[in-house]
C-alpha atoms as a PDB file:
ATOM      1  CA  UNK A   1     -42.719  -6.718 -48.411  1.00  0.00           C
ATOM      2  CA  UNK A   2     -46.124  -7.692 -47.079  1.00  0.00           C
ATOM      3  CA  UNK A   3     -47.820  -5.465 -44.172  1.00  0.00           C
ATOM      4  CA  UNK A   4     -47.529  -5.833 -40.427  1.00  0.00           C
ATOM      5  CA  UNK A   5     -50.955  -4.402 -40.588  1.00  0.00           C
ATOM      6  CA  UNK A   6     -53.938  -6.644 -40.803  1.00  0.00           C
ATOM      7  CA  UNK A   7     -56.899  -4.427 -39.608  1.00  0.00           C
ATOM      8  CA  UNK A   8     -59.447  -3.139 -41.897  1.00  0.00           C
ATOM      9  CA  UNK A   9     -60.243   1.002 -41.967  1.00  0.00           C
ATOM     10  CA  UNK A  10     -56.657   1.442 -42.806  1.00  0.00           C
ATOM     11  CA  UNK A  11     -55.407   3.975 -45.119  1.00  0.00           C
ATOM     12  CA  UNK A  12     -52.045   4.364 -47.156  1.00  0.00           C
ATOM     13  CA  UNK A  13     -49.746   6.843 -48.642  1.00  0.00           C
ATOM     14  CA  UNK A  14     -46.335   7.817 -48.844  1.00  0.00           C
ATOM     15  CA  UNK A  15     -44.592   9.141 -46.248  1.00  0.00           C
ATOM     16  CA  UNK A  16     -40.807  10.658 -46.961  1.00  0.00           C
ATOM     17  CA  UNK A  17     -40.725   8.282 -49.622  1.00  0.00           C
ATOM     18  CA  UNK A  18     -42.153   4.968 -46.923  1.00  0.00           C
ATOM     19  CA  UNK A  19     -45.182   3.458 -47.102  1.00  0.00           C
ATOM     20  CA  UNK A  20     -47.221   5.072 -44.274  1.00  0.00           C
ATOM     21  CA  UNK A  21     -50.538   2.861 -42.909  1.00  0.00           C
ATOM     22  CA  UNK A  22     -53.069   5.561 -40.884  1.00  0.00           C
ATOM     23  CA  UNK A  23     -55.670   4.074 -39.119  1.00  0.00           C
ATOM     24  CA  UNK A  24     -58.341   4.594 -36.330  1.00  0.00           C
ATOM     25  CA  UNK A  25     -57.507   3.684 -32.719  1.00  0.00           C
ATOM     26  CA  UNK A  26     -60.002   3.667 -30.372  1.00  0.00           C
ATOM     27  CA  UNK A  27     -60.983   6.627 -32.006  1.00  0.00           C
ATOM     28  CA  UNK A  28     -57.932   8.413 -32.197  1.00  0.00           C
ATOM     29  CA  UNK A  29     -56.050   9.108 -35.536  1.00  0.00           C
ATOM     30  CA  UNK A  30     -52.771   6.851 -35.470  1.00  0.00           C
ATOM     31  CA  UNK A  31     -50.071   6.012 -38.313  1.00  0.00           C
ATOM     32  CA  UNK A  32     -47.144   3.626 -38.102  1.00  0.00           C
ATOM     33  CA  UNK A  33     -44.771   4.020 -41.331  1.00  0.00           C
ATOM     34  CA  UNK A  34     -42.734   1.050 -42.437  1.00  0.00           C
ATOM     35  CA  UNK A  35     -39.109   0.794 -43.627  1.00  0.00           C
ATOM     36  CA  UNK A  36     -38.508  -1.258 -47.020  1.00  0.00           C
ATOM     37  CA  UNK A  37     -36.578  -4.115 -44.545  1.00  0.00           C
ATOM     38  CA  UNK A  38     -37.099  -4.750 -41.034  1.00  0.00           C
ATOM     39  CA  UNK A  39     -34.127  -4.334 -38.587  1.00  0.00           C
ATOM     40  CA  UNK A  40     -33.644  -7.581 -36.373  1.00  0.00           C
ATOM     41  CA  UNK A  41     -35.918  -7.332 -33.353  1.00  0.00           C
ATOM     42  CA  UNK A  42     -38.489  -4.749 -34.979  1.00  0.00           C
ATOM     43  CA  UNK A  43     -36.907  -1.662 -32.812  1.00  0.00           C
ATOM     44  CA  UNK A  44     -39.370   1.432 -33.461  1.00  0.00           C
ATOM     45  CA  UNK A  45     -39.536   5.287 -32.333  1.00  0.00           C
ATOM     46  CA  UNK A  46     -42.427   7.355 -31.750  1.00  0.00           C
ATOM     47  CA  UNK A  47     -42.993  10.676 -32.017  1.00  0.00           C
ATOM     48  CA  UNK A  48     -45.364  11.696 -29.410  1.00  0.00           C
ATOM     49  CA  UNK A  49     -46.197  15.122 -30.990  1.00  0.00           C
ATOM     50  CA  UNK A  50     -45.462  17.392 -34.136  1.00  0.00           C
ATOM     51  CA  UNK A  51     -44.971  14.281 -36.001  1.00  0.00           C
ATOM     52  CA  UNK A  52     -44.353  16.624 -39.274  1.00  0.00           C
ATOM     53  CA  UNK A  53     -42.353  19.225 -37.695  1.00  0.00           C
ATOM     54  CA  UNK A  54     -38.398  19.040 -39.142  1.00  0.00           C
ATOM     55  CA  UNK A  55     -38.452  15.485 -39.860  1.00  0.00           C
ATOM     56  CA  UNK A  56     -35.620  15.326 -41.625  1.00  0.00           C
ATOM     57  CA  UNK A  57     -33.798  17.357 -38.900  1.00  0.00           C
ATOM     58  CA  UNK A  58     -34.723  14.606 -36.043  1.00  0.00           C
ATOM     59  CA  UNK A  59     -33.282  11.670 -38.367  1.00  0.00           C
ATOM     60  CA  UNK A  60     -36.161   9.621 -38.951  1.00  0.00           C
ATOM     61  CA  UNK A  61     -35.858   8.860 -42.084  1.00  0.00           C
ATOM     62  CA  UNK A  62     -32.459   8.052 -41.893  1.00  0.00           C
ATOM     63  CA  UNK A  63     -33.837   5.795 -38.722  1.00  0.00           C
ATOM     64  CA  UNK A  64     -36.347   4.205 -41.432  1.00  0.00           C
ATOM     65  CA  UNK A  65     -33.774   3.814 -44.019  1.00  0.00           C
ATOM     66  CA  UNK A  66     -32.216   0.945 -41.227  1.00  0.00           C
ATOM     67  CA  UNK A  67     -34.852  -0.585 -40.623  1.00  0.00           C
ATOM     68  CA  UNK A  68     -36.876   1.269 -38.205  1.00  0.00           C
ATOM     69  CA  UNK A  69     -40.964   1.464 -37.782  1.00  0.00           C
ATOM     70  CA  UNK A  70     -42.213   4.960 -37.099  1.00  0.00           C
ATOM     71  CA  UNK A  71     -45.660   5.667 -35.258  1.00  0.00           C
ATOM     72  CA  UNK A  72     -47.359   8.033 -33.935  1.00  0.00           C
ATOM     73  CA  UNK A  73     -50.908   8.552 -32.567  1.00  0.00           C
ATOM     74  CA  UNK A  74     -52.969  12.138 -31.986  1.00  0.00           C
ATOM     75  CA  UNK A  75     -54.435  12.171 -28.224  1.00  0.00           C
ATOM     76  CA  UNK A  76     -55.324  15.460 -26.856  1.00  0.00           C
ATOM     77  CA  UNK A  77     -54.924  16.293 -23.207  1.00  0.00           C
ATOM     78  CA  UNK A  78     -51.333  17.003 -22.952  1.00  0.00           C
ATOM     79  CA  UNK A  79     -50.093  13.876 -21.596  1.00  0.00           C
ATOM     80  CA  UNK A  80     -52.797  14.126 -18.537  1.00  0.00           C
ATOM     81  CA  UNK A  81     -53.410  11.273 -16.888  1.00  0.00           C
ATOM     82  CA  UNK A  82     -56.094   9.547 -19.257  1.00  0.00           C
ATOM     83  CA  UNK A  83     -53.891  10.329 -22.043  1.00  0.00           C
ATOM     84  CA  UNK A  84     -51.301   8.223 -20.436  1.00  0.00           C
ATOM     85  CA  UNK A  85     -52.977   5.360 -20.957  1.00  0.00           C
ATOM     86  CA  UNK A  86     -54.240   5.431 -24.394  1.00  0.00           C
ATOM     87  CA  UNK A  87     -50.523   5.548 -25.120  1.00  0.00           C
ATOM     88  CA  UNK A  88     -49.859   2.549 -23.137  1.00  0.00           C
ATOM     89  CA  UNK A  89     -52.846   0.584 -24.445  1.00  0.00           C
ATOM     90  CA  UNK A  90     -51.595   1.925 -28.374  1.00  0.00           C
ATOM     91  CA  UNK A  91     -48.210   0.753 -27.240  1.00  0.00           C
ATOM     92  CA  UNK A  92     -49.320  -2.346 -26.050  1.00  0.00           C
ATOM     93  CA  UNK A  93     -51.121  -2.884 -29.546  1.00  0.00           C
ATOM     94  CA  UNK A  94     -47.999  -2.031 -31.500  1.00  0.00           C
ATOM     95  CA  UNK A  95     -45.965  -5.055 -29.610  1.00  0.00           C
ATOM     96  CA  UNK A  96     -49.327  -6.941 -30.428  1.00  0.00           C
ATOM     97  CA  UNK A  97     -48.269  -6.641 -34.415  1.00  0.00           C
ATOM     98  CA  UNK A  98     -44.947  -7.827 -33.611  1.00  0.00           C
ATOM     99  CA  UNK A  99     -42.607  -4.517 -32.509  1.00  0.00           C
ATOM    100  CA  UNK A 100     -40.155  -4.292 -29.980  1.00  0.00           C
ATOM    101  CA  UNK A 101     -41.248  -4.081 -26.644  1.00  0.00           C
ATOM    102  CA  UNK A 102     -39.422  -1.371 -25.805  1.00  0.00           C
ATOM    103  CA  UNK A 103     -39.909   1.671 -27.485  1.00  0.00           C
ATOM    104  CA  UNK A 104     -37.073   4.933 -28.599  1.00  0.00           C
ATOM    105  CA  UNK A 105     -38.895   7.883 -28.131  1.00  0.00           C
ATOM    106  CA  UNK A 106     -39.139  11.575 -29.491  1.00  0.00           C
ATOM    107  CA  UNK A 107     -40.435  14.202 -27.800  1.00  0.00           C
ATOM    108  CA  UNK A 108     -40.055  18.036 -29.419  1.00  0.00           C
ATOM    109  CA  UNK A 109     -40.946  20.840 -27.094  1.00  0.00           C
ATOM    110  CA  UNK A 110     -44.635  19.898 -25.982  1.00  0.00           C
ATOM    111  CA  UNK A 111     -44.078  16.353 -27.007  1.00  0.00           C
ATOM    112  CA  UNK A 112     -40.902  16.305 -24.213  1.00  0.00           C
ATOM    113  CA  UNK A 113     -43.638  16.670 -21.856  1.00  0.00           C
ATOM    114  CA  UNK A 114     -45.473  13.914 -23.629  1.00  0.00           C
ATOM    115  CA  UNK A 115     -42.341  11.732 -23.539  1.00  0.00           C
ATOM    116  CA  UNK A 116     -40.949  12.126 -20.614  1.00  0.00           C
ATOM    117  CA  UNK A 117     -44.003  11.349 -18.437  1.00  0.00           C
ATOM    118  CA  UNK A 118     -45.058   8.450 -20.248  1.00  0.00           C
ATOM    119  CA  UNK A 119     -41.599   7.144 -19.768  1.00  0.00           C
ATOM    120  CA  UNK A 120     -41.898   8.126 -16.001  1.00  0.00           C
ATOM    121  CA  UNK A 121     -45.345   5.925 -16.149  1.00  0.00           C
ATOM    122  CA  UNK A 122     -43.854   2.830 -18.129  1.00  0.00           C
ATOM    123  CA  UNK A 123     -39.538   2.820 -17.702  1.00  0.00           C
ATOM    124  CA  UNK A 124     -39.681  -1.221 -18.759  1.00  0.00           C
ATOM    125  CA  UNK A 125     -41.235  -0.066 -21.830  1.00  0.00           C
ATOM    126  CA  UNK A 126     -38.914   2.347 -22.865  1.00  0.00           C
ATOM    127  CA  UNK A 127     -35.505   1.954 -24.629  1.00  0.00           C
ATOM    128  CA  UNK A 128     -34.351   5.642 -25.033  1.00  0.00           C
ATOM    129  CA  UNK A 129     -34.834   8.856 -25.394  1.00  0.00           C
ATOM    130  CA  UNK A 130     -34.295  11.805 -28.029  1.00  0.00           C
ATOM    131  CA  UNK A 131     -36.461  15.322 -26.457  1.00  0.00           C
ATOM    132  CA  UNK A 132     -35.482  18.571 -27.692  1.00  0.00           C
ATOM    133  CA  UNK A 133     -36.471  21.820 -26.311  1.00  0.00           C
ATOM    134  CA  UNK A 134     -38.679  19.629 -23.877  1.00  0.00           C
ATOM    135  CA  UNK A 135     -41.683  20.885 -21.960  1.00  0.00           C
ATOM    136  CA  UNK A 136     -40.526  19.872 -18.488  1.00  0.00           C
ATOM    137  CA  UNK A 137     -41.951  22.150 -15.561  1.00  0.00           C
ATOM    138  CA  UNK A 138     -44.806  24.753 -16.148  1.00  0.00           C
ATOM    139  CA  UNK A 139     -43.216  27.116 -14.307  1.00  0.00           C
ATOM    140  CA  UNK A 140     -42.886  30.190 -16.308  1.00  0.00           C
ATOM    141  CA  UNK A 141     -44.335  29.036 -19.253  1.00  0.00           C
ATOM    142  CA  UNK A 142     -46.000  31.270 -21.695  1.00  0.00           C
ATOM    143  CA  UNK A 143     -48.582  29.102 -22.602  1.00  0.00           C
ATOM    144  CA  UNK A 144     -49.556  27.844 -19.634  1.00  0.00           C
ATOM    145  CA  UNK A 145     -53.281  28.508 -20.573  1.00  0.00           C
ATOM    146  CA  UNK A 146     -53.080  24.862 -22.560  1.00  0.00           C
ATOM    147  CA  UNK A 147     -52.184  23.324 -19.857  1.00  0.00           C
ATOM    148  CA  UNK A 148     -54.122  24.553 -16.776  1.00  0.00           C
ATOM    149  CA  UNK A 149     -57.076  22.972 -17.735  1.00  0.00           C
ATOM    150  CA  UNK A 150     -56.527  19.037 -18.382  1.00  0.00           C
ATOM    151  CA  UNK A 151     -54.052  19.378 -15.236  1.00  0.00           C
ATOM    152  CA  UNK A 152     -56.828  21.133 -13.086  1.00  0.00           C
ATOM    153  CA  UNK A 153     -54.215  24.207 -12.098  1.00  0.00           C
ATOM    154  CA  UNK A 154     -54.879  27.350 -10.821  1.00  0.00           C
ATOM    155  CA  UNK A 155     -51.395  29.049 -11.874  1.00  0.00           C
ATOM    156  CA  UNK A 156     -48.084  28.332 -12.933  1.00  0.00           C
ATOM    157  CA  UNK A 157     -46.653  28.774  -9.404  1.00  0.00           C
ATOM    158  CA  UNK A 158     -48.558  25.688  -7.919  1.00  0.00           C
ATOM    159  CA  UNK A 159     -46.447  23.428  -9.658  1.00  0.00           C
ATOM    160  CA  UNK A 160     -43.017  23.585  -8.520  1.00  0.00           C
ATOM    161  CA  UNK A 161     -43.247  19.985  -6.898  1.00  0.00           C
ATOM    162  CA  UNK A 162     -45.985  18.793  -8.633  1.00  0.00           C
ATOM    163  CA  UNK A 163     -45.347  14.556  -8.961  1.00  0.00           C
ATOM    164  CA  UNK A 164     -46.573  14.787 -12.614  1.00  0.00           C
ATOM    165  CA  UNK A 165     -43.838  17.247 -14.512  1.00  0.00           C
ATOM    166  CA  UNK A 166     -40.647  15.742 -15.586  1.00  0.00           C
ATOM    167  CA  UNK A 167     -38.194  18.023 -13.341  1.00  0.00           C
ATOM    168  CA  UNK A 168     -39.692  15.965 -10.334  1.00  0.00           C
ATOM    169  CA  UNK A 169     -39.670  12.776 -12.353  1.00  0.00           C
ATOM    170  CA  UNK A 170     -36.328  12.029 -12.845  1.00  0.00           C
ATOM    171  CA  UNK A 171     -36.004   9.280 -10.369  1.00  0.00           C
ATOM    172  CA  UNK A 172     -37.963   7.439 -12.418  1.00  0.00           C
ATOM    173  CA  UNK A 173     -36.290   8.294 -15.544  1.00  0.00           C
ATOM    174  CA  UNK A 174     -32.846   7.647 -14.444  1.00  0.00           C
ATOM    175  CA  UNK A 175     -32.119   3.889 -16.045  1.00  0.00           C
ATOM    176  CA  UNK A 176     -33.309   5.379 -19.508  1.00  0.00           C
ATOM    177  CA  UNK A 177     -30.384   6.720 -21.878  1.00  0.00           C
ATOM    178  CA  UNK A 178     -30.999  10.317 -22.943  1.00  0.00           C
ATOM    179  CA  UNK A 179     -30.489  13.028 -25.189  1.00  0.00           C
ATOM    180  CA  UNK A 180     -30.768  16.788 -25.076  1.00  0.00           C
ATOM    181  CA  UNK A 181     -30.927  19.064 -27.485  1.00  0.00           C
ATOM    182  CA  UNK A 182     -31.650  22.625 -26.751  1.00  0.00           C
ATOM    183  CA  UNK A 183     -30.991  26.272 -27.333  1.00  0.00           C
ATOM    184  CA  UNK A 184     -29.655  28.263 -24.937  1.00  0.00           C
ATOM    185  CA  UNK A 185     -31.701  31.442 -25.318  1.00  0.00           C
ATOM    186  CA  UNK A 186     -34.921  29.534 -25.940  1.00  0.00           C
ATOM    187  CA  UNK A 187     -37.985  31.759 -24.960  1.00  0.00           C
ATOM    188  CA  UNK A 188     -40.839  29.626 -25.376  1.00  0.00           C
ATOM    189  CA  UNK A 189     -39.359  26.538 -22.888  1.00  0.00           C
ATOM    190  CA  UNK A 190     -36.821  28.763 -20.917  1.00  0.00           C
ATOM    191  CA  UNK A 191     -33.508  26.700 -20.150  1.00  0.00           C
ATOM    192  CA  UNK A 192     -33.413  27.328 -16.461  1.00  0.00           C
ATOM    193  CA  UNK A 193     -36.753  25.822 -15.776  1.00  0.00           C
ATOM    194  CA  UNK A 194     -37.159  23.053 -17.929  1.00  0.00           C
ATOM    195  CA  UNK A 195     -33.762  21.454 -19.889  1.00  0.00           C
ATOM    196  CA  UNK A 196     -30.849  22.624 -17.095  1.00  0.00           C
ATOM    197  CA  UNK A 197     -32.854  21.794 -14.234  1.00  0.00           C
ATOM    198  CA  UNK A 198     -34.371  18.520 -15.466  1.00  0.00           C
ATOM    199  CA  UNK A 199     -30.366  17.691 -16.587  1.00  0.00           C
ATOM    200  CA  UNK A 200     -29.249  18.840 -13.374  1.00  0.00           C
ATOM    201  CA  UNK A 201     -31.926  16.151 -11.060  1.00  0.00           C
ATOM    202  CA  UNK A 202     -31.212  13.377 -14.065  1.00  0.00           C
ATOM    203  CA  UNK A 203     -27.575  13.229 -13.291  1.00  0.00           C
ATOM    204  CA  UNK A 204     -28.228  13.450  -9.805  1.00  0.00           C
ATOM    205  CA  UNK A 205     -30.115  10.407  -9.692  1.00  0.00           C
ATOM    206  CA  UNK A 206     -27.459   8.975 -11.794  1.00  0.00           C
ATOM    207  CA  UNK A 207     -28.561   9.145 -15.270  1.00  0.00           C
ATOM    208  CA  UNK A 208     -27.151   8.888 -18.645  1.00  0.00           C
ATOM    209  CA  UNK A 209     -27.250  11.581 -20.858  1.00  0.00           C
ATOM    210  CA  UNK A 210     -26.640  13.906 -23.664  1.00  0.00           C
ATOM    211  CA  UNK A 211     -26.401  17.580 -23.850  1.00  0.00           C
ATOM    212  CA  UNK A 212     -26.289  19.545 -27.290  1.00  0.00           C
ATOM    213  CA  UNK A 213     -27.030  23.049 -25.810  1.00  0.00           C
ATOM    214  CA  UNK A 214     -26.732  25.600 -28.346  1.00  0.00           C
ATOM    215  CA  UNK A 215     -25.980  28.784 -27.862  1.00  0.00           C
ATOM    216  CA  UNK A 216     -27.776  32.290 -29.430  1.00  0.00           C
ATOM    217  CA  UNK A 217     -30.493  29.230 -30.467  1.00  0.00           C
ATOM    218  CA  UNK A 218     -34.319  29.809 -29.871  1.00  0.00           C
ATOM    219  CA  UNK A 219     -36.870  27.276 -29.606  1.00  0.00           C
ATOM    220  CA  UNK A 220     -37.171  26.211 -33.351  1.00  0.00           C
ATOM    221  CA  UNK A 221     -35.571  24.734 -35.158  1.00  0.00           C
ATOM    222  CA  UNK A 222     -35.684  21.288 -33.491  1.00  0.00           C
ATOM    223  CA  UNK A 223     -32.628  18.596 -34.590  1.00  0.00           C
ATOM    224  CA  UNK A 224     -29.307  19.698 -35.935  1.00  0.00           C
ATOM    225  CA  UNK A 225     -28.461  20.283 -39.603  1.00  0.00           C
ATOM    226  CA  UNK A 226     -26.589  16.860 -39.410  1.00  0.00           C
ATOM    227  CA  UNK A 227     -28.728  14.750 -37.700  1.00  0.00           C
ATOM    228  CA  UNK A 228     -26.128  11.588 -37.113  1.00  0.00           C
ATOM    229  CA  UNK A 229     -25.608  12.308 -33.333  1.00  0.00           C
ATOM    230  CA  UNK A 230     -29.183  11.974 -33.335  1.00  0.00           C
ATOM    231  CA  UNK A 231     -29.552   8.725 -35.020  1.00  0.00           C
ATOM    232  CA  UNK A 232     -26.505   7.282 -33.335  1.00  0.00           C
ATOM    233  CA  UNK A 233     -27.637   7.670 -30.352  1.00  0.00           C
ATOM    234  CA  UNK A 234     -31.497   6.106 -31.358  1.00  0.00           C
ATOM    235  CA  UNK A 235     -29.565   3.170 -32.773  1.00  0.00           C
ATOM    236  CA  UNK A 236     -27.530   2.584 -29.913  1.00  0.00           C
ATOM    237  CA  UNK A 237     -28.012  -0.614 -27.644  1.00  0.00           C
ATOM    238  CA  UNK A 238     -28.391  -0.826 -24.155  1.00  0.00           C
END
């Protein structure tokens, strides 16, 4: 199968058994892995963060396997503002090499955050998406030290109706399928603040979604031992 890639400065190695390309982009480190055949209409998914973390739990490579792309790229800033659009410029360059336009996204616990505002900033370009334990208000979060900074906050009770967080985005969000997955007695992204109340103002504004909520289930790990809800619902068509 010849390369979608063309660039120079690209690297490869394997990558759960696919051929993974990592390159430089704009001077960020980014990857896109390849299946061994291309699904009709080059659909793709992105994992905005912890691109290694329980892989096989999140379905991906069961996602590669029918003919998905996989990419990520490593931007720090938290999904601030400027990060935004380095995504949309690296998504932009992705549908340059011939993927969908619209991507399926992942977001795990930080990387929910990550997801779910981009998506607020770009709901044309986005297909679906698959957050677990998502980052979605920094109220009451216990590291809210790595966020205060690139958001220019003085404490986690400014923030309540803050435009930016995904609890007060979900007007935006609404015409995008999604699914939850989270545990109920998470400690690091409590419940109440981030997964019930952003799935409470979602279906308010009319959205679809899924809800795994697990109960006696902590933060990690992310995905399900079975991960076919999961990839059923990534390879579902609007």
């Amino acid at each position: 199968m010849s390369s979608i890639l063309s660039f120079a400065n690209t690297s490869v190695d394997d990558w759960f058994g696919f051929k993974r390309h990592i390159f430089d982009f704009e001077g960020y480190e980014a990857w896109l892995v390849e299946p061994e055949k291309k699904a009709p209409g080059m659909p793709w998914t992105w994992c905005m963060e912890w691109p290694s973390a329980f892989v096989k739990r999140i379905g991906v490579p069961d996602l590669l396997a029918r003919g998905f792309h996989h990419v990520h790229i490593k931007v720090p800033g938290y999904a601030c503002d400027e990060a935004l659009r380095v995504f949309r410029r690296y998504h932009d360059f992705l549908y340059s090499l011939g993927l969908a336009e619209r991507a399926r996204l992942i977001g795990l616990s930080l990387g929910g955050l990550y997801s779910l505002r981009y998506a607020a900033s770009n709901p044309r370009m986005i297909d679906r998406i698959y957050v677990d334990a998502p980052l979605c208000s920094f109220r009451n979060f216990p590291r809210f030290d790595l966020v205060r900074e690139p958001y220019h906050l003085l404490s986690d009770k400014d923030v309540e109706l803050d435009p930016r967080l995904p609890v007060n985005l979900t007007e935006k969000l609404a015409k995008i399928p999604v699914l939850l997955i989270y545990g109920a007695d998470d400690l690091v992204v409590p419940p109440a603040d981030n997964c019930e109340l952003f799935a409470e103002r979602f279906r308010k504004h009319g959205g679809s979604i899924q809800i795994v909520k697990r109960p006696s289930w902590g933060h990690h790990p992310h995905g399900l031992d079975d991960p076919a809800q999961i990839v059923e619902f990534m390879t579902e068509e609007k």
